[in-house]
Protein backbone atom coordinates (compact mmCIF):
# COMPACT_ATOMS: atom_id res chain seq x y z
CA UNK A 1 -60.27 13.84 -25.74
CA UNK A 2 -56.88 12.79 -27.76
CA UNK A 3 -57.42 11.83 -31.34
CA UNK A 4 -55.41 9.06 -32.73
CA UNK A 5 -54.25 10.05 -35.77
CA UNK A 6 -53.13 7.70 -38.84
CA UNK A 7 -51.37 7.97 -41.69
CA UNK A 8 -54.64 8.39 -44.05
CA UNK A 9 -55.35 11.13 -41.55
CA UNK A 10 -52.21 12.71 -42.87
CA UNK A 11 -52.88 11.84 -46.83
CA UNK A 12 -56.42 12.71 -46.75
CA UNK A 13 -55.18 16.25 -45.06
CA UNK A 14 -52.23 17.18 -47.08
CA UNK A 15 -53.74 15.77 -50.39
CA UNK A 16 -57.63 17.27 -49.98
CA UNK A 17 -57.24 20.13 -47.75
CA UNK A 18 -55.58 23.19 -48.73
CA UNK A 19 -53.76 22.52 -51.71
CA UNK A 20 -54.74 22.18 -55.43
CA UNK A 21 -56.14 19.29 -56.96
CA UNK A 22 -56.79 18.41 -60.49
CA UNK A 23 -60.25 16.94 -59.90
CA UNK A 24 -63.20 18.91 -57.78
CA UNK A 25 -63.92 16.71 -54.38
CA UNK A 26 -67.49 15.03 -55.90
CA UNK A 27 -65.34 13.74 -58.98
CA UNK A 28 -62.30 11.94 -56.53
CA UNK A 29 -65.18 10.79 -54.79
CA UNK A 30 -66.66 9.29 -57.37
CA UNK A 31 -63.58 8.06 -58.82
CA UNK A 32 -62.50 6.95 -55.26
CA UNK A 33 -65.78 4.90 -55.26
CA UNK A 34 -65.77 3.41 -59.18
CA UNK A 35 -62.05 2.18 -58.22
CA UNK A 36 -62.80 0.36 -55.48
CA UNK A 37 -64.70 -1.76 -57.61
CA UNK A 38 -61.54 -3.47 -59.15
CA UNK A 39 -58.47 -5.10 -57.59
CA UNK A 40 -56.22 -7.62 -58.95
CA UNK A 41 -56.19 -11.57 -58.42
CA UNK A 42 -53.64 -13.49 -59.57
CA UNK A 43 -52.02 -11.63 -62.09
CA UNK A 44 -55.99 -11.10 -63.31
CA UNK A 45 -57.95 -7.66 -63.35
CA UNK A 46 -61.05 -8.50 -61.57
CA UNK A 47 -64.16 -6.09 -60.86
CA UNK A 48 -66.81 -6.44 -58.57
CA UNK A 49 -70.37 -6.92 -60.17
CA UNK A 50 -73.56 -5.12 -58.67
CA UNK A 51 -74.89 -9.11 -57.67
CA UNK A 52 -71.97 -9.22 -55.57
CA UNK A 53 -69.61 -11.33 -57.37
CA UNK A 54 -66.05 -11.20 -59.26
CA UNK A 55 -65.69 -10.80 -63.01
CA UNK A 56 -62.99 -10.55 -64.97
CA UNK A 57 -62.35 -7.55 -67.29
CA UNK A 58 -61.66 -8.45 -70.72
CA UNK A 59 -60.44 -6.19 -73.24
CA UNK A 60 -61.09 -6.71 -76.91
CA UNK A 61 -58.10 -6.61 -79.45
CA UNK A 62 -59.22 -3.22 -80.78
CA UNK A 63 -59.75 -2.12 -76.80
CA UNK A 64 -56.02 -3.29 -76.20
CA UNK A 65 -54.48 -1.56 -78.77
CA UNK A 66 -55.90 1.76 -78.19
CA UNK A 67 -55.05 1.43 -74.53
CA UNK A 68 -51.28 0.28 -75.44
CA UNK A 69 -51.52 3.78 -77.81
CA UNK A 70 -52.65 6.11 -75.32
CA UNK A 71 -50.14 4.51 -72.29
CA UNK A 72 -47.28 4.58 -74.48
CA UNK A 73 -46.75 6.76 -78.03
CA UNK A 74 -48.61 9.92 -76.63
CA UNK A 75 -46.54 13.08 -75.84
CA UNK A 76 -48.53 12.62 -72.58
CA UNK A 77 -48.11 8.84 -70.66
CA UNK A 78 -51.26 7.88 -68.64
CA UNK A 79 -49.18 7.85 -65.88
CA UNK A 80 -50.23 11.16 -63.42
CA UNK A 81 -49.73 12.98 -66.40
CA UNK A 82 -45.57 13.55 -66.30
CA UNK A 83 -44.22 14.27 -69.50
CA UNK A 84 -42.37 11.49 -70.95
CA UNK A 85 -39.75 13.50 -71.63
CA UNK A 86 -38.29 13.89 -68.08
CA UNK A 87 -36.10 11.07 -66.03
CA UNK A 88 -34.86 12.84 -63.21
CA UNK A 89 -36.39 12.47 -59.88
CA UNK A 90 -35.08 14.44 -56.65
CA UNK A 91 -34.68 11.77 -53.21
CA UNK A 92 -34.91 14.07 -49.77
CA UNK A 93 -33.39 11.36 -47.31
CA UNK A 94 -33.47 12.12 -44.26
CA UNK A 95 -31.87 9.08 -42.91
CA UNK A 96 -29.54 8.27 -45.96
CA UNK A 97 -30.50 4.94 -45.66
CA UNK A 98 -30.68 4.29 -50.18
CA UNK A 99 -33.18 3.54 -51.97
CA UNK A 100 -35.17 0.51 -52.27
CA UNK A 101 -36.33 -1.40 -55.09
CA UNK A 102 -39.80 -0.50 -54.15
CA UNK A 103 -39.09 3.28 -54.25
CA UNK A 104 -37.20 3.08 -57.73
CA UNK A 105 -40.58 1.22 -59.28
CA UNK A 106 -42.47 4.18 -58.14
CA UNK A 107 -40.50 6.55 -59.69
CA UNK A 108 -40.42 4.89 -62.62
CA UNK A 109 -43.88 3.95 -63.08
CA UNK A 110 -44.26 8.44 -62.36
CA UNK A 111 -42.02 9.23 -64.55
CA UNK A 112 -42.49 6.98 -67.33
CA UNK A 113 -39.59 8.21 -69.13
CA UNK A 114 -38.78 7.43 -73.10
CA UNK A 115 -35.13 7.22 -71.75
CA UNK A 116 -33.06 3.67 -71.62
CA UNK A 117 -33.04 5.28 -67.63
CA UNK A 118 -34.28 7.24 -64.83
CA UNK A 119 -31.60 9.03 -62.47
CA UNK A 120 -32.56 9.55 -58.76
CA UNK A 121 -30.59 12.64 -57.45
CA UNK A 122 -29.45 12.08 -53.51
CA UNK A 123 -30.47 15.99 -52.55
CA UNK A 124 -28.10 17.16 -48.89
CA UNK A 125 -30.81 18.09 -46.49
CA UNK A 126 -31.21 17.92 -43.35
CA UNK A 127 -30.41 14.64 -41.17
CA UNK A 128 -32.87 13.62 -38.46
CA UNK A 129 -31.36 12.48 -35.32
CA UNK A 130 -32.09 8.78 -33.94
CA UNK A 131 -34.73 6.72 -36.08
CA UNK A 132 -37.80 7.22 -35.12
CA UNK A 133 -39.17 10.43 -36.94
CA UNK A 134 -38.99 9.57 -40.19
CA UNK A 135 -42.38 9.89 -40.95
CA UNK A 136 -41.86 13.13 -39.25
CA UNK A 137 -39.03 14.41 -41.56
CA UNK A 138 -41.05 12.83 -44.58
CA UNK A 139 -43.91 15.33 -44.16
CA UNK A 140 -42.49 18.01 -42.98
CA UNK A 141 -40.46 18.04 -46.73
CA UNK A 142 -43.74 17.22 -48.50
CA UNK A 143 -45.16 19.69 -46.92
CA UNK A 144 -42.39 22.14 -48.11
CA UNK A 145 -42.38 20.92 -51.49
CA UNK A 146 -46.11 21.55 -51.30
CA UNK A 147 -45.53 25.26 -50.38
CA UNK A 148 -43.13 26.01 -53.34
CA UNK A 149 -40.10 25.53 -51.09
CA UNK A 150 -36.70 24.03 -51.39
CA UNK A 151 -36.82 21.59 -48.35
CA UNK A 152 -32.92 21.34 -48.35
CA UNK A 153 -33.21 24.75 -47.31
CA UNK A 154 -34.46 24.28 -44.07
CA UNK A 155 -33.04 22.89 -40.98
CA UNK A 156 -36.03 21.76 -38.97
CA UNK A 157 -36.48 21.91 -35.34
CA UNK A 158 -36.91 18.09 -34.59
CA UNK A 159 -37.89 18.82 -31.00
CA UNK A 160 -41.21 20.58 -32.13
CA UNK A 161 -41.99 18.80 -35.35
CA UNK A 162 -44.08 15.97 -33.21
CA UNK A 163 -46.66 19.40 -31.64
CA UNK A 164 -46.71 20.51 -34.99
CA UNK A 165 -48.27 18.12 -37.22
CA UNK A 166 -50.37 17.62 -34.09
CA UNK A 167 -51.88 20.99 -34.45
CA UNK A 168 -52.12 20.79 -38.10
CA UNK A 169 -54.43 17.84 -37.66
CA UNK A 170 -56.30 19.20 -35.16
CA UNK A 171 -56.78 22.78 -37.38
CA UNK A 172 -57.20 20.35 -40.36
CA UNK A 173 -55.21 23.12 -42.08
CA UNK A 174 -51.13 22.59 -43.05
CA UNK A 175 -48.42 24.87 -42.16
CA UNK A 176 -44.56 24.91 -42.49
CA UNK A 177 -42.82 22.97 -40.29
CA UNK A 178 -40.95 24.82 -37.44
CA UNK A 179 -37.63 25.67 -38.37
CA UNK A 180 -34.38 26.68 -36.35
CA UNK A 181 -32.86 28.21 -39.41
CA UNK A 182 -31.85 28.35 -42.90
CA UNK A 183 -29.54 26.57 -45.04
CA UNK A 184 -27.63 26.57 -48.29
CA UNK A 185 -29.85 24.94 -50.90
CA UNK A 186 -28.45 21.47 -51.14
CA UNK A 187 -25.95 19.95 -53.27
CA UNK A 188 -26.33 16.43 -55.28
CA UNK A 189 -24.49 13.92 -52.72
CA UNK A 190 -25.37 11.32 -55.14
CA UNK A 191 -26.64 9.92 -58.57
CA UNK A 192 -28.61 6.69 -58.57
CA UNK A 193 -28.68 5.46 -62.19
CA UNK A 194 -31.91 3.21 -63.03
CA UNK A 195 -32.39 1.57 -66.02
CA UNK A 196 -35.82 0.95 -67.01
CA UNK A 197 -36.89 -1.48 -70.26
CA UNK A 198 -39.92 -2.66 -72.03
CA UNK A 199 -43.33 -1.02 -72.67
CA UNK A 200 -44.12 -0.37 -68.93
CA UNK A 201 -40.84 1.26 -68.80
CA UNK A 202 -39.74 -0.45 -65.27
CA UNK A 203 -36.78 -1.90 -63.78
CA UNK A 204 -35.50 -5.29 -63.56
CA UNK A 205 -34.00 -6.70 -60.72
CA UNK A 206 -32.37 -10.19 -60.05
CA UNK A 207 -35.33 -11.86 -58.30
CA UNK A 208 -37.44 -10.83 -60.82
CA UNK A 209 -38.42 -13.10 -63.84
CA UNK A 210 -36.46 -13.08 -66.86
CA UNK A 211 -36.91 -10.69 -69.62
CA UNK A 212 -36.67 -11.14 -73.54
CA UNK A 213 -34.81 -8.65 -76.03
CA UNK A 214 -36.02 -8.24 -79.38
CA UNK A 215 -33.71 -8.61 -82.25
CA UNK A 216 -34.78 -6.25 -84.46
CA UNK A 217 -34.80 -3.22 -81.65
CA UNK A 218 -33.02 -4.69 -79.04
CA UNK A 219 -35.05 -3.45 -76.45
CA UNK A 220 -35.89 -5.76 -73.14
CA UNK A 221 -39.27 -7.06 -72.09
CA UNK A 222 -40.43 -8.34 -69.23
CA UNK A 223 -42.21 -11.83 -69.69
CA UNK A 224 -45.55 -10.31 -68.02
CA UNK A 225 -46.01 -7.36 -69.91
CA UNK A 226 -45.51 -9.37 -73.78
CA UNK A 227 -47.01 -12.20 -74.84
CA UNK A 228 -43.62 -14.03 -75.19
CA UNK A 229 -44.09 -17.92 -76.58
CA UNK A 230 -42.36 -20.47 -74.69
CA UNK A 231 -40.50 -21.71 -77.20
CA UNK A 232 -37.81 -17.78 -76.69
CA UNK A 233 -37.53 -19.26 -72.25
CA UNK A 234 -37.18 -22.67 -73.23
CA UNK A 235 -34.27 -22.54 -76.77
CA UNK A 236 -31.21 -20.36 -76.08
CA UNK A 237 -31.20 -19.95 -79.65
CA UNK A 238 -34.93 -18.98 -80.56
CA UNK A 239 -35.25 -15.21 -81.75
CA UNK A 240 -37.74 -13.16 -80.60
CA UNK A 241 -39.52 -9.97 -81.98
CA UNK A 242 -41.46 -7.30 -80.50
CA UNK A 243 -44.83 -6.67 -81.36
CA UNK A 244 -43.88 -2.65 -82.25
CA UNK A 245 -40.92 -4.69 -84.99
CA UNK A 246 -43.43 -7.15 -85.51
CA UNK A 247 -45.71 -4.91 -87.11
C-alpha cells in the first residue's frame, strides 16, 4: 500500500534519523513534550496548567534580567547556539525568486549577530525547471549540506529526484540526491544587505510598528521588545533612553 508522505515525514527523517543531534532522542522528547505546554496569546506567553487551563508566565525583575543577560551579552546568544560573531548566511535558490521578509527574520533571529547587519549571499546553483519541485530542490540541498557537501556543486537529475526521496522515506534512511554531474562550486550572484536593530537583533520593515532610537547610543528599538512610554510615540520632541544607557 502507498504511504502518503508529509512534510513532518521529511523533518522528522532528515532531523532524527541518521544525522547528529545535540540532544539524545528521550531528551527532544521530553523537551518536545514540556514545549508543547506553552504557546503565545496575544502578544502574552501562556502555559498550559496540569487542571487543564491557561496561565500566564510571569517573570520576576531579577528573572528578567538574567534572561535579558544570557540572550544578549554572552559570547554565546540563546539562539541555536551561533556565535554572535557571524552575519553571513548562504541562500541556495533554486528558483531565484528573492527573499522574503519571513526568510530574512529567520536568519536573523539564527544568527543573532552583534553587527548593525546580516548579509544573505545569493549562492549560483542549480535552477529547477518549471515550479513545482521546489520542495524537491530544497531537500535535496539540505540533504547535501547535511553530508558535508557544497550543493552548488551538483547538478541534480530533476527527473529522478521525485523516486528518490520516495525511497529514502520508505528506507527511513537519507542518501544523496541523484546527480547527472558536477559543477564548478558556485559564485556569489548576489548580496542581500539586512539591517537588524534593537535587543532581539531583527529587522524592520515598513508595515511593521514604529521603532524608537536612543539618544545616548543611537541604537533602534522596536516598540514590543522595550518598554517605551507613550509620551516618545505621541511628542516628536520627547527623548528617549535605552535601558543598557539608562543604567
Amino acid at each position: 500500500m502507498e504511504r502518503n508522505y508529509s512534510l513532518y515525514d521529511v523533518k522528522r527523517l532528515v532531523l532524527d534519523g541518521e544525522y547528529p543531534s545535540v540532544l539524545e532522542s528521550k531528551h527532544r522528547k521530553s523537551l518536545w513534550k514540556y514545549s508543547k505546554s506553552f504557546r503565545v496569546e496575544g502578544g502574552t506567553l501562556m502555559y498550559l496548567h496540569k487542571d487543564g487551563k491557561l496561565r500566564r508566565v510571569v517573570f520576576t525583575e531579577e528573572e528578567k534580567a538574567r534572561i535579558f543577560v544570557d540572550c544578549h551579552d554572552s559570547e554565546y546568544g540563546a539562539h541555536m547556539g551561533k556565535n554572535k560573531s557571524s552575519n553571513i548566511v548562504n541562500i541556495y535558490d533554486s528558483m531565484g525568486v528573492g527573499v522574503p521578509e519571513f526568510l530574512k527574520k529567520l536568519c536573523a533571529t539564527l544568527l543573532f549577530s552583534d553587527f548593525t547587519g546580516i548579509e544573505l549571499l545569493h549562492v549560483d546553483i542549480h535552477q529547477q525547471v518549471g515550479g513545482s519541485d521546489c520542495g524537491l530542490f530544497a531537500i535535496a540541498n539540505a540533504t547535501a549540506l547535511c553530508f558535508g557537501n557544497d550543493p552548488a556543486t551538483f547538478m541534480w537529475d530533476q527527473d529522478r529526484m521525485r523516486s528518490h526521496l520516495l525511497g529514502c522515506l520508505n528506507s527511513r534512511k537519507m542518501s544523496m540526491f541523484p546527480v547527472i554531474r558536477k559543477r564548478r562550486s558556485g559564485k556569489i550572484k548576489k548580496i542581500t544587505p539586512v539591517p537588524v536593530f534593537c535587543f532581539c537583533r531583527q529587522p524592520w520593515f515598513p508595515r511593521c510598528p514604529p521603532m524608537a532610537q536612543c539618544v545616548t547610543c543611537t541604537e533602534w528599538y522596536h516598540g514590543e521588545c522595550h518598554n517605551i512610554t507613550k509620551d516618545v510615540w505621541n511628542d516628536i520632541d520627547a527623548k528617549f533612553m535605552c535601558d543598557k544607557c539608562y543604567q
